[in-house]
Protein backbone atom coordinates (compact mmCIF):
# COMPACT_ATOMS: atom_id res chain seq x y z
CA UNK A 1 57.34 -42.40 -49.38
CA UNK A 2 58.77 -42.36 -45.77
CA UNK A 3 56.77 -41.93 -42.99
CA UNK A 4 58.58 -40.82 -40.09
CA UNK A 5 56.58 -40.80 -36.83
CA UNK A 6 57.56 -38.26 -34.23
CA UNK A 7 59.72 -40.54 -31.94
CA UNK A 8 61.92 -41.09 -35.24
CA UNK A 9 62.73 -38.08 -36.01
CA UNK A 10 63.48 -37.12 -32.38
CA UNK A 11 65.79 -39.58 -32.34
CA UNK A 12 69.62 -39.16 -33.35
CA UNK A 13 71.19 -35.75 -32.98
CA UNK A 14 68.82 -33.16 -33.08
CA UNK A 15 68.54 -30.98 -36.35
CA UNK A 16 71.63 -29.66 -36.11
CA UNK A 17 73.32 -32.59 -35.84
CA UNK A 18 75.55 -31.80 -33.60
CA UNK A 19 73.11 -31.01 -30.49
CA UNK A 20 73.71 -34.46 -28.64
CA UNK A 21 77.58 -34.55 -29.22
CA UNK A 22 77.75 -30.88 -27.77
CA UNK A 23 76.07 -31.98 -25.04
CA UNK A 24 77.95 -35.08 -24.06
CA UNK A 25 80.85 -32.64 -24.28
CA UNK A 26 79.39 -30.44 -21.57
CA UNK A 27 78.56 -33.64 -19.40
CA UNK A 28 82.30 -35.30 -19.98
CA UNK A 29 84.15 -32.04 -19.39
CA UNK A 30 81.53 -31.19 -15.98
CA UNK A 31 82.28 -34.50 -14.62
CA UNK A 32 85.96 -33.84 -15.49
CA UNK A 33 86.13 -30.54 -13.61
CA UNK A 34 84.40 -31.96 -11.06
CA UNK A 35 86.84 -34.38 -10.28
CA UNK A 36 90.08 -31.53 -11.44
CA UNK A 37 88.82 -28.19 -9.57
CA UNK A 38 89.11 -29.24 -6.44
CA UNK A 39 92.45 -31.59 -6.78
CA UNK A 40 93.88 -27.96 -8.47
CA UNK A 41 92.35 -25.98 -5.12
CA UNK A 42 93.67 -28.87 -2.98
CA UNK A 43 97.52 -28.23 -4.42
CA UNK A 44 97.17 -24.59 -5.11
CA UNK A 45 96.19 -24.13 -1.59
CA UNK A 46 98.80 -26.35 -0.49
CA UNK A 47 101.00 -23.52 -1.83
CA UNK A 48 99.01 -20.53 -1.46
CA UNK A 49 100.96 -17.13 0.62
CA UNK A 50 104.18 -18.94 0.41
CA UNK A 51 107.80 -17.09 -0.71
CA UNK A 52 108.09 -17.06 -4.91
CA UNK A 53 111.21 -20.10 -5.13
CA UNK A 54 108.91 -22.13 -2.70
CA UNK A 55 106.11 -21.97 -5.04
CA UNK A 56 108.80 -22.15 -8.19
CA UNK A 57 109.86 -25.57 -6.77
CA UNK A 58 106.70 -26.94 -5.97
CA UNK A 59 105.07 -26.49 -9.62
CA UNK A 60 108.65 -28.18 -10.77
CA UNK A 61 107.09 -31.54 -8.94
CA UNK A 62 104.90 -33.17 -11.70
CA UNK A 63 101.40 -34.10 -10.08
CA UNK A 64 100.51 -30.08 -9.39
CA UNK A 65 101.84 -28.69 -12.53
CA UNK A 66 99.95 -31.73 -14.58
CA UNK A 67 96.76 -30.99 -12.51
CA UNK A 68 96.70 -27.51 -13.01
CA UNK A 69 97.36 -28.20 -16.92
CA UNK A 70 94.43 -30.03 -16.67
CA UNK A 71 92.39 -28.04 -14.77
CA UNK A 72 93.57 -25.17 -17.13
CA UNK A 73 92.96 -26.86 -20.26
CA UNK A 74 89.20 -28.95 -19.43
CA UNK A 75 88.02 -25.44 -18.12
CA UNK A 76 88.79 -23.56 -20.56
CA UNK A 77 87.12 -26.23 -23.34
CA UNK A 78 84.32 -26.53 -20.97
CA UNK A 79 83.94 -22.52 -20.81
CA UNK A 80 83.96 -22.55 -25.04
CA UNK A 81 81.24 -25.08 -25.13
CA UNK A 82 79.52 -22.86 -22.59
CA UNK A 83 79.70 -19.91 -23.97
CA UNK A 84 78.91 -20.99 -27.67
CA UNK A 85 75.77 -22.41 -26.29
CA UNK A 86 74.92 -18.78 -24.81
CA UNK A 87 75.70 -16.86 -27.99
CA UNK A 88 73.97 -19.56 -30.23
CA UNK A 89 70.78 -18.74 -28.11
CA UNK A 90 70.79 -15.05 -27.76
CA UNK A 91 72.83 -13.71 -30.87
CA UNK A 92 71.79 -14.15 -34.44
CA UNK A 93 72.76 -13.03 -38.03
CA UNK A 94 76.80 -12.38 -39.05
CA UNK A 95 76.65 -10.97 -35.39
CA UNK A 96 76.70 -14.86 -34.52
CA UNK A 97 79.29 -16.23 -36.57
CA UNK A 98 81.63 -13.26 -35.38
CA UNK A 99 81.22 -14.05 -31.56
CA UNK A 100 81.71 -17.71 -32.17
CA UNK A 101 84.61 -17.21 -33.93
CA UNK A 102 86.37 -14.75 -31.61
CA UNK A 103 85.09 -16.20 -28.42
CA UNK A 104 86.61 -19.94 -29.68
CA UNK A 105 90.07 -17.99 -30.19
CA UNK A 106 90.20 -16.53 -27.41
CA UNK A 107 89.48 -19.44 -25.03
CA UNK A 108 91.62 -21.28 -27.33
CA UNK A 109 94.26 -18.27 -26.45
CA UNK A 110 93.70 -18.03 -22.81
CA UNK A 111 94.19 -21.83 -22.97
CA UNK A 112 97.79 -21.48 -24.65
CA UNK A 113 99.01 -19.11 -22.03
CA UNK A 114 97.98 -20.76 -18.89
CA UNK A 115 99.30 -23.99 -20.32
CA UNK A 116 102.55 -21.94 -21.52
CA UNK A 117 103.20 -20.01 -18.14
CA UNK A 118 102.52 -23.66 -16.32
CA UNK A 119 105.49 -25.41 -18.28
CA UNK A 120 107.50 -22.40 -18.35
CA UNK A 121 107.36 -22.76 -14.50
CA UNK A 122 107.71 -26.06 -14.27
CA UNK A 123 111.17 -26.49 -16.49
């Protein structure tokens, strides 16, 4: 027979077992951003009001087009884990698998294009 006192089974990864990963995620990709949002408002601003083949030649350098990728990419992963958190809470039956699923492709798809229309500037 196993006795498991309340400290034990507290311990590990919740009952779920995926609660503490998800939330390591949220901490890695906050820290991240924190570091990423304001290099990408630092070279975005750099650029901000200025003619279209200005800005055109300046995402051709690499270190704004690969912080904006970055930026791009670590938000929008940070907004799925986010926003799967919310509908886990508040949404429940079929109802919950549906959001999941179609919120996860869409930041998946709003992820593709920003990456996409980053690249297709830069080459």
């Amino acid at each position: 027979m196993g006795y498991l006192t309340d400290r034990k089974r507290a311990v590990g990864m919740g009952s779920a077992q995926t609660g503490t990963e998800h939330h390591w995620q949220m901490i890695i990709t906050s820290v991240a951003l924190l570091v990423l949002v304001p290099l990408f408002i630092f070279t975005f601003g750099w650029i901000l009001g200025s003619p279209y083949e200005e800005v055109i030649a300046y995402y051709q350098r690499p270190f704004p087009a690969v912080v904006a990728i970055l930026t791009m990419l670590v938000g929008f992963f940070h907004y799925r884990l986010g926003v799967q958190t919310l509908i886990e809470d508040y949404v429940h039956g079929f109802a919950r698998k549906v959001a999941i699923i179609g919120m996860i492709c869409l930041s998946y798809a709003a992820a593709a294009f920003a990456v996409f229309a980053i690249v297709r500037i830069a080459l």
